[in-house]
N, C-alpha and C. Protein backbone atom coordinates (compact mmCIF):
# COMPACT_ATOMS: atom_id res chain seq x y z
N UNK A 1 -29.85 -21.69 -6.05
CA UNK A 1 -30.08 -20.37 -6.56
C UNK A 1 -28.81 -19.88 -7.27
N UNK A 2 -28.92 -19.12 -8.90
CA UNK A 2 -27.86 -18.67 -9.40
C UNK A 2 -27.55 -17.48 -8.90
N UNK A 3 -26.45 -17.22 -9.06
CA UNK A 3 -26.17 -15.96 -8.79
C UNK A 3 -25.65 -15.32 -9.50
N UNK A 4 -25.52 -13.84 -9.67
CA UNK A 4 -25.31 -13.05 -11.15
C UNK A 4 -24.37 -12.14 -11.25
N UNK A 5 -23.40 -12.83 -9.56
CA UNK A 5 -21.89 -12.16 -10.02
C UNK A 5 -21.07 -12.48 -10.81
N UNK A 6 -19.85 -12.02 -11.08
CA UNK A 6 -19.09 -12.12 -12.32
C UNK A 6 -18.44 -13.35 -11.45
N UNK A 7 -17.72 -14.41 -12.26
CA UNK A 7 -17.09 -15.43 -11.78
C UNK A 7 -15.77 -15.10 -11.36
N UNK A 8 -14.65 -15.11 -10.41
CA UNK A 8 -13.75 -14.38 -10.17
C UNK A 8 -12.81 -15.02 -11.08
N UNK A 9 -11.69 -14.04 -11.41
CA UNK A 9 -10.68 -15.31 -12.31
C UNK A 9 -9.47 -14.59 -11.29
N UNK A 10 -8.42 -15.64 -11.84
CA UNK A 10 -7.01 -15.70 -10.90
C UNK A 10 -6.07 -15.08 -12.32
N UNK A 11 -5.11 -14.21 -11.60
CA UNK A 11 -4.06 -13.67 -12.52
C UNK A 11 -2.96 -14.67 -12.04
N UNK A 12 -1.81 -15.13 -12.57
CA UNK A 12 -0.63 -15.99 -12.16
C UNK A 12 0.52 -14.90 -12.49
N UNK A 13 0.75 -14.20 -11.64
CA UNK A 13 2.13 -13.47 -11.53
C UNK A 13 3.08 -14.08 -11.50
N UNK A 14 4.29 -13.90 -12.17
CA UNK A 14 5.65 -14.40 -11.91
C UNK A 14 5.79 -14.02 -10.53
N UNK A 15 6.86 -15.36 -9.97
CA UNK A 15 7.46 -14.26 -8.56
C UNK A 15 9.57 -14.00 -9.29
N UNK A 16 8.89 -12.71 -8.18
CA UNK A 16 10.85 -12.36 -8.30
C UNK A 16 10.86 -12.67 -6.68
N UNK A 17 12.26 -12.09 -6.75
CA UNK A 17 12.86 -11.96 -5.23
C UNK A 17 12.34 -10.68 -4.86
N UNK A 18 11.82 -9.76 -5.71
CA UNK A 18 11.66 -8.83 -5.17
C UNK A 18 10.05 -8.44 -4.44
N UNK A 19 9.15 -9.16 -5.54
CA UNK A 19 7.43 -9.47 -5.26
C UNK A 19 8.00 -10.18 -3.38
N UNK A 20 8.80 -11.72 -3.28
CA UNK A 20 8.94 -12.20 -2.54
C UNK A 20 8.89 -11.41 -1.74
N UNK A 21 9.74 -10.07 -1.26
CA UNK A 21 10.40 -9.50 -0.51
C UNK A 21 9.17 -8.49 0.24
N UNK A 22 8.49 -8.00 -0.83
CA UNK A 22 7.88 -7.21 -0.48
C UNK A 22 6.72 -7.29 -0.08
N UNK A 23 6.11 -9.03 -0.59
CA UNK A 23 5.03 -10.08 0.02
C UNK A 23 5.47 -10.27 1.67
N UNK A 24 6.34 -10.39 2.04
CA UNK A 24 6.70 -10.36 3.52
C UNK A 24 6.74 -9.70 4.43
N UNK A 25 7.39 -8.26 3.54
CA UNK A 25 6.94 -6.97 4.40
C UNK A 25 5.34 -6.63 5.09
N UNK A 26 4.55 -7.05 3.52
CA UNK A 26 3.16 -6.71 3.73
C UNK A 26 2.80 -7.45 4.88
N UNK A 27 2.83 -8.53 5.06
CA UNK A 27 2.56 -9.74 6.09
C UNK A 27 3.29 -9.08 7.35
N UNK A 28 4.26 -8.77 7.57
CA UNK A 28 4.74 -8.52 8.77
C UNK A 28 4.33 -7.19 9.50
N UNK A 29 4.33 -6.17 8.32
CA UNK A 29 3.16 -4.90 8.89
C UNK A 29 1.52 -5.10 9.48
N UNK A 30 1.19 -6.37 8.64
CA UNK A 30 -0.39 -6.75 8.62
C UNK A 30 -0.39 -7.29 10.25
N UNK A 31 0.93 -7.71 10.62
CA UNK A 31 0.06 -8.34 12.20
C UNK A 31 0.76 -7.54 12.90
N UNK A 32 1.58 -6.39 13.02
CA UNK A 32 1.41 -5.51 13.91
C UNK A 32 0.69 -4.95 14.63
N UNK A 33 0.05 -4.05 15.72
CA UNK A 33 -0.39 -3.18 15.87
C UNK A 33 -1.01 -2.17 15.30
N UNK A 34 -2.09 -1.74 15.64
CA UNK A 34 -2.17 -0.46 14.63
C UNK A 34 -1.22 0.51 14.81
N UNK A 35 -1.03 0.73 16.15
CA UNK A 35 -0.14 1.69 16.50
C UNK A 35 1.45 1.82 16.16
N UNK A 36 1.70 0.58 15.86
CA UNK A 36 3.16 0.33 15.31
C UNK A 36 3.14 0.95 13.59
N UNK A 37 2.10 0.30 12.59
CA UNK A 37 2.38 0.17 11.87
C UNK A 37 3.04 0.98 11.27
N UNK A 38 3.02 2.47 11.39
CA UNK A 38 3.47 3.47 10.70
C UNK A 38 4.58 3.81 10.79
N UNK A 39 5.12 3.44 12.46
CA UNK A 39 6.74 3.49 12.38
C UNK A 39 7.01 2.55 11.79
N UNK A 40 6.83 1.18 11.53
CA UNK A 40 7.20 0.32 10.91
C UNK A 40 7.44 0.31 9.45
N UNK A 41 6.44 1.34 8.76
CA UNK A 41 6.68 1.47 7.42
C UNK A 41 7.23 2.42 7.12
N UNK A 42 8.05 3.27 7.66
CA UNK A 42 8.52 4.74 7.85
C UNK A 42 10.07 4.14 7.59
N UNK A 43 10.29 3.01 8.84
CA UNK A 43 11.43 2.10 9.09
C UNK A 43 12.05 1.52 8.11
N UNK A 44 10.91 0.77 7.37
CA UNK A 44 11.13 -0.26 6.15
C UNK A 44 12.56 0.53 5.05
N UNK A 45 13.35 -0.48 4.93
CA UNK A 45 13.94 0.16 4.04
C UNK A 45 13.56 -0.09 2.50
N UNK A 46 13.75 0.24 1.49
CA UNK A 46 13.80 0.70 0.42
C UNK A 46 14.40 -0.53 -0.63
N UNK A 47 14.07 -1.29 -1.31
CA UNK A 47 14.60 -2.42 -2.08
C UNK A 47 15.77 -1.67 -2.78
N UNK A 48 17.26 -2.55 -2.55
CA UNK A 48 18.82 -1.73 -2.73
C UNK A 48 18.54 -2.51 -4.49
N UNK A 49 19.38 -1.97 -5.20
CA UNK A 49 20.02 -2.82 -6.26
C UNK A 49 21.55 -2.80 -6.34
N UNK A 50 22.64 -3.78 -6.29
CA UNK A 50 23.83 -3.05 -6.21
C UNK A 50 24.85 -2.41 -7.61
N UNK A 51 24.85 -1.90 -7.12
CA UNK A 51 25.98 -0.58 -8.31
C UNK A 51 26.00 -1.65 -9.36
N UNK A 52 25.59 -0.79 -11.00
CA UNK A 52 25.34 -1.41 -11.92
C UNK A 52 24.54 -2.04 -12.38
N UNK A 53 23.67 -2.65 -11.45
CA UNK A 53 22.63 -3.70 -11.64
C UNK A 53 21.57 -3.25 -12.63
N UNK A 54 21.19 -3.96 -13.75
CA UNK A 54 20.21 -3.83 -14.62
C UNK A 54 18.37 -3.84 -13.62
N UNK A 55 17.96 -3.48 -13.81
CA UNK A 55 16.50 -3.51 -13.61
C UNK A 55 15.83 -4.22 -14.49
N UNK A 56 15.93 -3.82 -15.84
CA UNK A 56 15.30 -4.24 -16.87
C UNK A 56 16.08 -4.75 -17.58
N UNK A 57 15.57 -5.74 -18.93
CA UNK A 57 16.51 -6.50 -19.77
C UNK A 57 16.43 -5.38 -21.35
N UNK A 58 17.51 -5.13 -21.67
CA UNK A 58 17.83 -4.58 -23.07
C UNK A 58 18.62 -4.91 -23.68
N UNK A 59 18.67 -4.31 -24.96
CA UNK A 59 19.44 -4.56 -25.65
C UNK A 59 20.87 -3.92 -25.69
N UNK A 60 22.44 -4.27 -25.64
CA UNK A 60 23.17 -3.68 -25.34
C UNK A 60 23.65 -3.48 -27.04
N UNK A 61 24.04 -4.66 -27.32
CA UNK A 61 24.37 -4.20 -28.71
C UNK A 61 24.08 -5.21 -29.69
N UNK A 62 24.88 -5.08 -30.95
CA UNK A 62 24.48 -6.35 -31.80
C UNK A 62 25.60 -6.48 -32.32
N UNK A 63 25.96 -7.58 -33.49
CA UNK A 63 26.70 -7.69 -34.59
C UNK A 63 25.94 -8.61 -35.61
N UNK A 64 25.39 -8.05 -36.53
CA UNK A 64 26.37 -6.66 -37.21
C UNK A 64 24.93 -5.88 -36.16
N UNK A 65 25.75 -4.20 -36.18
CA UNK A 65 25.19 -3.31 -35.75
C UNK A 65 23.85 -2.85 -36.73
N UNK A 66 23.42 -1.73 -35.83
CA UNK A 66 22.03 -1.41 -36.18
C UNK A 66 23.05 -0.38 -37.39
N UNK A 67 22.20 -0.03 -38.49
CA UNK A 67 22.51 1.03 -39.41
C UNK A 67 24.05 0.93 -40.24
N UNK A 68 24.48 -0.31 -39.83
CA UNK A 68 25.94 -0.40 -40.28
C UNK A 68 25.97 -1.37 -41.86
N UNK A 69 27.11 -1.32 -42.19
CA UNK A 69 27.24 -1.57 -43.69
C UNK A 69 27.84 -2.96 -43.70
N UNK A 70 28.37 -3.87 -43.88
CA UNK A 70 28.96 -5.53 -43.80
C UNK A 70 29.01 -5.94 -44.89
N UNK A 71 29.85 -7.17 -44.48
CA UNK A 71 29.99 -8.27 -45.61
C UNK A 71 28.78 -9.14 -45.13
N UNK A 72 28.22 -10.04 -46.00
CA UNK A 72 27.33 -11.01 -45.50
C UNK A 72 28.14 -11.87 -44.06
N UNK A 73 27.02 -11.33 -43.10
CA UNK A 73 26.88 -12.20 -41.71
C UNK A 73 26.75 -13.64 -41.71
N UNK A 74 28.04 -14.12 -41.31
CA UNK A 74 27.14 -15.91 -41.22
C UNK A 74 26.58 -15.95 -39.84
N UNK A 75 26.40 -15.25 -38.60
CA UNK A 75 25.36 -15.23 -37.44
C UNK A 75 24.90 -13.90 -37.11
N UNK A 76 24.29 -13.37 -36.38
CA UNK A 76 23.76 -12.27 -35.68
C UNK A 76 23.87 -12.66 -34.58
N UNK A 77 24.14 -11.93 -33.93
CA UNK A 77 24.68 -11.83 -32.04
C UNK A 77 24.14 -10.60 -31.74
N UNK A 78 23.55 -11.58 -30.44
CA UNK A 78 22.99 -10.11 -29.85
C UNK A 78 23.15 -9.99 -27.92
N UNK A 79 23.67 -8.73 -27.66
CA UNK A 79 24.03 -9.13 -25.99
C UNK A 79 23.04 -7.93 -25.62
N UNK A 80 22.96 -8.92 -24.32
CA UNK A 80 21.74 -7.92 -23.62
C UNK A 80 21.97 -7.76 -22.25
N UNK A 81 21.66 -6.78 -21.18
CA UNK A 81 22.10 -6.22 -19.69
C UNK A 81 21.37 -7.44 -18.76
N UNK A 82 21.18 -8.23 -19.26
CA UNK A 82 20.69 -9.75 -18.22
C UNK A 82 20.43 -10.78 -19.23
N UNK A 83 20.65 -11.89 -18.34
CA UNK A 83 21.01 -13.07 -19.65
C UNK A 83 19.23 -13.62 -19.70
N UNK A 84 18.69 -13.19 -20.91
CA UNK A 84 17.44 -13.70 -21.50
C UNK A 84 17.37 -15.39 -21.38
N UNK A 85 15.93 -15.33 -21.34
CA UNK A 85 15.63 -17.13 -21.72
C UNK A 85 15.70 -17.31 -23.03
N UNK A 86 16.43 -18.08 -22.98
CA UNK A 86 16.86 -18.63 -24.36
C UNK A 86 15.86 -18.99 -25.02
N UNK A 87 15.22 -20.08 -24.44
CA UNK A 87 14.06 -20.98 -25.26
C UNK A 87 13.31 -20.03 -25.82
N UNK A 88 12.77 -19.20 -25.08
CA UNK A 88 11.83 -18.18 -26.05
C UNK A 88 12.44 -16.83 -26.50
N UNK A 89 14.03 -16.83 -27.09
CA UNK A 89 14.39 -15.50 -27.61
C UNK A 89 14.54 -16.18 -29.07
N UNK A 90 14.02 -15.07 -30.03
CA UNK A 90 13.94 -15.29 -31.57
C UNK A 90 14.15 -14.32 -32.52
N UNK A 91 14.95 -14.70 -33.70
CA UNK A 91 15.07 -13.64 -34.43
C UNK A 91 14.37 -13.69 -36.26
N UNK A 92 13.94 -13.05 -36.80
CA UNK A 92 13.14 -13.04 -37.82
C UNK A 92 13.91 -12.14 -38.76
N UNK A 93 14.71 -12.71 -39.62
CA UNK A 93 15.37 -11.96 -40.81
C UNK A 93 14.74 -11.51 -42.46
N UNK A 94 14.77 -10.48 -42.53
CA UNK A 94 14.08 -10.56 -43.80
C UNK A 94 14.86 -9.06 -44.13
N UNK A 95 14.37 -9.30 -45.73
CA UNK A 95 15.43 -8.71 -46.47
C UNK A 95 14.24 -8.30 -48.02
N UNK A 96 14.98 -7.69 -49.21
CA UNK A 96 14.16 -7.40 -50.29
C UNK A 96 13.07 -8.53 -51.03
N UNK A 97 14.08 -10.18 -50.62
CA UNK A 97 13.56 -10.99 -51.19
C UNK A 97 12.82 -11.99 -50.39
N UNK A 98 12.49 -11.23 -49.01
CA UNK A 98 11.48 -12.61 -48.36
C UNK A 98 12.78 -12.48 -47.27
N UNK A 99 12.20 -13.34 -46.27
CA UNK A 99 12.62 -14.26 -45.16
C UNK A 99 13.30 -14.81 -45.67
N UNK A 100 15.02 -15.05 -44.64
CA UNK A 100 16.03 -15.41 -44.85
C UNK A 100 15.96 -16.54 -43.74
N UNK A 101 16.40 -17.80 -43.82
CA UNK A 101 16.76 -18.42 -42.82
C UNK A 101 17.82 -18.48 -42.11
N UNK A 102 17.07 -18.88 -40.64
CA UNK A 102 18.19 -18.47 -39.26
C UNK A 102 18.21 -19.52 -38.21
N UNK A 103 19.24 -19.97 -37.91
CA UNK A 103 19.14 -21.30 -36.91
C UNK A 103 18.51 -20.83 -35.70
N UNK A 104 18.57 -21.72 -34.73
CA UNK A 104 18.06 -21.95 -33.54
C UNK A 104 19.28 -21.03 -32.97
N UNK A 105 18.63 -20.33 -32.01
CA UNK A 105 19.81 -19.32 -30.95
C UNK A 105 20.26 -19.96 -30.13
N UNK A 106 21.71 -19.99 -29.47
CA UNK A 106 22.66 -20.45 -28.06
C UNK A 106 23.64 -19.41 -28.00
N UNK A 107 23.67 -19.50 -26.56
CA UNK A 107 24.65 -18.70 -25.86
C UNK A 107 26.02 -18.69 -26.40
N UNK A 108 26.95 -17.80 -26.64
CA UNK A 108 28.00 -17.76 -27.39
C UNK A 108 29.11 -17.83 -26.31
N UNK A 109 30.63 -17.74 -26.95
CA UNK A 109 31.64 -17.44 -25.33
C UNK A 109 31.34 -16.45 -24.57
N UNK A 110 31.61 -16.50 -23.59
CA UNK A 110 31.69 -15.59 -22.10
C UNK A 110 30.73 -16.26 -21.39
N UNK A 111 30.68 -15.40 -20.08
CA UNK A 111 29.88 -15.49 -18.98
C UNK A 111 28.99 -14.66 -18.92
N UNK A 112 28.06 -15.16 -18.20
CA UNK A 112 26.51 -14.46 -17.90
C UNK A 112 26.26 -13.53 -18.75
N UNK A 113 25.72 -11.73 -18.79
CA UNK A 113 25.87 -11.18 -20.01
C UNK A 113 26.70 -10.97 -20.77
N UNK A 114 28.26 -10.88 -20.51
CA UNK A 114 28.84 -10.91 -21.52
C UNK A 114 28.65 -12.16 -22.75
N UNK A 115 28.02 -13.13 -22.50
CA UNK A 115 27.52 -13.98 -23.42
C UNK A 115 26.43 -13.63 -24.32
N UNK A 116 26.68 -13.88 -25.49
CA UNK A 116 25.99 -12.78 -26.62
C UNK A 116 24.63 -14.22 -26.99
N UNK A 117 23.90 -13.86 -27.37
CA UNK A 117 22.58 -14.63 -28.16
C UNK A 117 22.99 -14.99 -29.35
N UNK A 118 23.14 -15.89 -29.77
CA UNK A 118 24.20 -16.28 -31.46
C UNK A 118 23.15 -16.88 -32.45
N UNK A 119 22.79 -16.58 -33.36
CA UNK A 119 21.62 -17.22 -34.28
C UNK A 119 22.23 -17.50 -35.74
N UNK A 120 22.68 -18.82 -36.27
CA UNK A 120 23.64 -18.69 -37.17
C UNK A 120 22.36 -18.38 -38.34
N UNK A 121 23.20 -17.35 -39.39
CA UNK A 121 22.35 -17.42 -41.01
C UNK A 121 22.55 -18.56 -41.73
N UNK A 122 21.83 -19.11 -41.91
CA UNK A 122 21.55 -20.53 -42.30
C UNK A 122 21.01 -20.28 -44.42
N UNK A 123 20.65 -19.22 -44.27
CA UNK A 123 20.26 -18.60 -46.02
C UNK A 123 21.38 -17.84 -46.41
N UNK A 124 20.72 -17.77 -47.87
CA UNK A 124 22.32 -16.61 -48.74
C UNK A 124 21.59 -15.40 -48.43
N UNK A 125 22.61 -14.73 -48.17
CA UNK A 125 22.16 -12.77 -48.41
C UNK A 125 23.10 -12.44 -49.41
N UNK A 126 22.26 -12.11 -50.16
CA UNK A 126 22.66 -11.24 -50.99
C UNK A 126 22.79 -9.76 -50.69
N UNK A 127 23.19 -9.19 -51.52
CA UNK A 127 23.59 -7.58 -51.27
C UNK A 127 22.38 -7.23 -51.35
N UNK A 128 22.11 -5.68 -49.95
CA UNK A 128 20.72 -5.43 -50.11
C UNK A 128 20.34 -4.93 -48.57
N UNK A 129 19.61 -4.28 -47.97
CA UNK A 129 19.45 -4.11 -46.98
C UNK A 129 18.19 -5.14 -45.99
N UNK A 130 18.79 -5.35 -44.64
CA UNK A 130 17.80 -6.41 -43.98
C UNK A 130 17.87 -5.64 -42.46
N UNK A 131 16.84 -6.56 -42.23
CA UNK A 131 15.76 -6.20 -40.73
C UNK A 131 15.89 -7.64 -39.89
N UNK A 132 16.65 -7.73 -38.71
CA UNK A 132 16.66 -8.65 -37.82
C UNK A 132 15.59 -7.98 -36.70
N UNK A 133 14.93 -8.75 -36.51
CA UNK A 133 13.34 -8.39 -35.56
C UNK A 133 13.60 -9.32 -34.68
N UNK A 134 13.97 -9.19 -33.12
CA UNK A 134 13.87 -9.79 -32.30
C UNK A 134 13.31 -10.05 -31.30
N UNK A 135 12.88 -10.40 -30.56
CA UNK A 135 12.10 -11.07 -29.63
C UNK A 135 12.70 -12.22 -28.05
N UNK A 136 12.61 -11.73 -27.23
CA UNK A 136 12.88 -12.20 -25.71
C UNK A 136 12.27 -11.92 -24.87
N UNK A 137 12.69 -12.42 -23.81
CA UNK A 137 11.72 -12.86 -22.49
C UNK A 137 12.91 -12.59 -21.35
N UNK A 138 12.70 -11.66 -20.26
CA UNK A 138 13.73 -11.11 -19.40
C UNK A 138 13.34 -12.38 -17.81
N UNK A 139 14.47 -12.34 -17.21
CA UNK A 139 14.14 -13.51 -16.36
C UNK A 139 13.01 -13.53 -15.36
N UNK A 140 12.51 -12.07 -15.22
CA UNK A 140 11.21 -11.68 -14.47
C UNK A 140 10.15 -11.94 -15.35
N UNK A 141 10.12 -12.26 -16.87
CA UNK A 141 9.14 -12.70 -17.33
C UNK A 141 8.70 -11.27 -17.94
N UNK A 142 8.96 -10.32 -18.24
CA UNK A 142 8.71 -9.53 -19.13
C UNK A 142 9.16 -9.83 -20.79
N UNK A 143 8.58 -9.95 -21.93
CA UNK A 143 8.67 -9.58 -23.20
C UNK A 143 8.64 -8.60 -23.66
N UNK A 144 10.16 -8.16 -24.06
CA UNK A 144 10.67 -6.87 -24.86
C UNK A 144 11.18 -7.39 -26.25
N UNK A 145 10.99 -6.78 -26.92
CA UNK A 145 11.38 -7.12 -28.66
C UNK A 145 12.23 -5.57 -29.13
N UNK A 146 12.51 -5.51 -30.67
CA UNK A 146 13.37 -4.94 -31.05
C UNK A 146 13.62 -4.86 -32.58
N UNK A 147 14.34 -4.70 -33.09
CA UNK A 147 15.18 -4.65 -34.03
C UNK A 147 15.86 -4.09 -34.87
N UNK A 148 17.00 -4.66 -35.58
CA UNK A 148 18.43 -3.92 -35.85
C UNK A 148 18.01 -4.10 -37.44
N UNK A 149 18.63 -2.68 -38.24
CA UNK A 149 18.40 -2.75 -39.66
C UNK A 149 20.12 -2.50 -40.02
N UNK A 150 20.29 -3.63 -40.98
CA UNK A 150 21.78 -3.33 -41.75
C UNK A 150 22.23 -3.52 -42.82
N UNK A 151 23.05 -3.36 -43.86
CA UNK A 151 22.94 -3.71 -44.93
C UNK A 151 24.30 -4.58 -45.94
N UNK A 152 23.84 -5.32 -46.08
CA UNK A 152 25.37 -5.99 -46.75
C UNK A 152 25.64 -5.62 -48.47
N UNK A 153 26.63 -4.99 -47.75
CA UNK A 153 27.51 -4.34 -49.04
C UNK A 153 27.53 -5.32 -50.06
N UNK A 154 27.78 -5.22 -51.38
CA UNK A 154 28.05 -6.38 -52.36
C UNK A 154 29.96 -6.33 -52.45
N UNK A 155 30.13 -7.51 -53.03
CA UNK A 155 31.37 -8.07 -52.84
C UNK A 155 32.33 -7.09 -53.87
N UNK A 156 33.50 -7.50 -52.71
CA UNK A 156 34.80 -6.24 -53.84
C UNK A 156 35.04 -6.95 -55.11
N UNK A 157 35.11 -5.95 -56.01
CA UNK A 157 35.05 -6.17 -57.23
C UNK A 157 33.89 -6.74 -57.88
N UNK A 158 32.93 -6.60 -57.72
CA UNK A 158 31.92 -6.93 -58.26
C UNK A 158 30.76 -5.96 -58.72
């Protein structure tokens, strides 16, 4: 005999440490008592983050900056408040005349965020204003995007 419920489907959540954390709690309230449970969740403390800690992944800054004036960029760098997955962070340059080409992104000097996202310009820019449109993936698996508009001055004396 068919039946004419909906077929169930499965969502695949990322785990953090923090889902982890709070998957355990649930479990450990669940075989309490009834009578416990409420002091128990009254008890529970509160997930800490310590001083400073990002929550979310953003954008901290760029080079060249958003709204700023330059000589033609030979990379775009971009640092962000937690170090993104690389493999899937991307940047899309375009300008008056079309899409400019841009290498493959790697981590630049420093450590953890102070390490900037480096995407060398691989095309000519000419003088003219452009749009770096970016795109990443935060280590909890959220996708946040963006982008910086700037414009390269034309050359002295010219």
């Amino acid at each position: 005999m068919q039946s004419n419920l909906p077929t169930p489907t499965m969502h695949i959540v990322p785990l953090t440490r923090r889902r982890v954390i709070l998957w355990g709690l649930a479990v450990a309230l669940a075989s309490l008592t009834p009578f416990a449970r409420p002091v128990a969740a009254i008890a529970a403390p509160a997930p800490a983050y310590p001083a400073g800690a990002e929550r979310h992944l953003r954008l901290l800054r760029s080079d060249p900056g958003d709204s700023s004036s330059v000589a033609a960029p030979r990379a775009i760098r971009l640092w962000f408040s937690q170090r993104p997955e690389l493999a899937v962070t991307t940047v899309r340059l375009t300008g008056a005349a079309g899409t400019v080409a841009v290498g493959k992104g790697s981590f630049g000097p420093g450590a953890g965020t102070a390490a900037p996202v480096v995407f060398p310009v691989t095309g000519a820019l000419a003088a003219g204003r452009y749009t770096a449109a970016w795109r990443t993936m935060a280590p909890d698996g959220h996708v946040i995007t963006g982008s910086i508009a700037f414009t390269v001055a034309p050359p002295r004396g010219a």
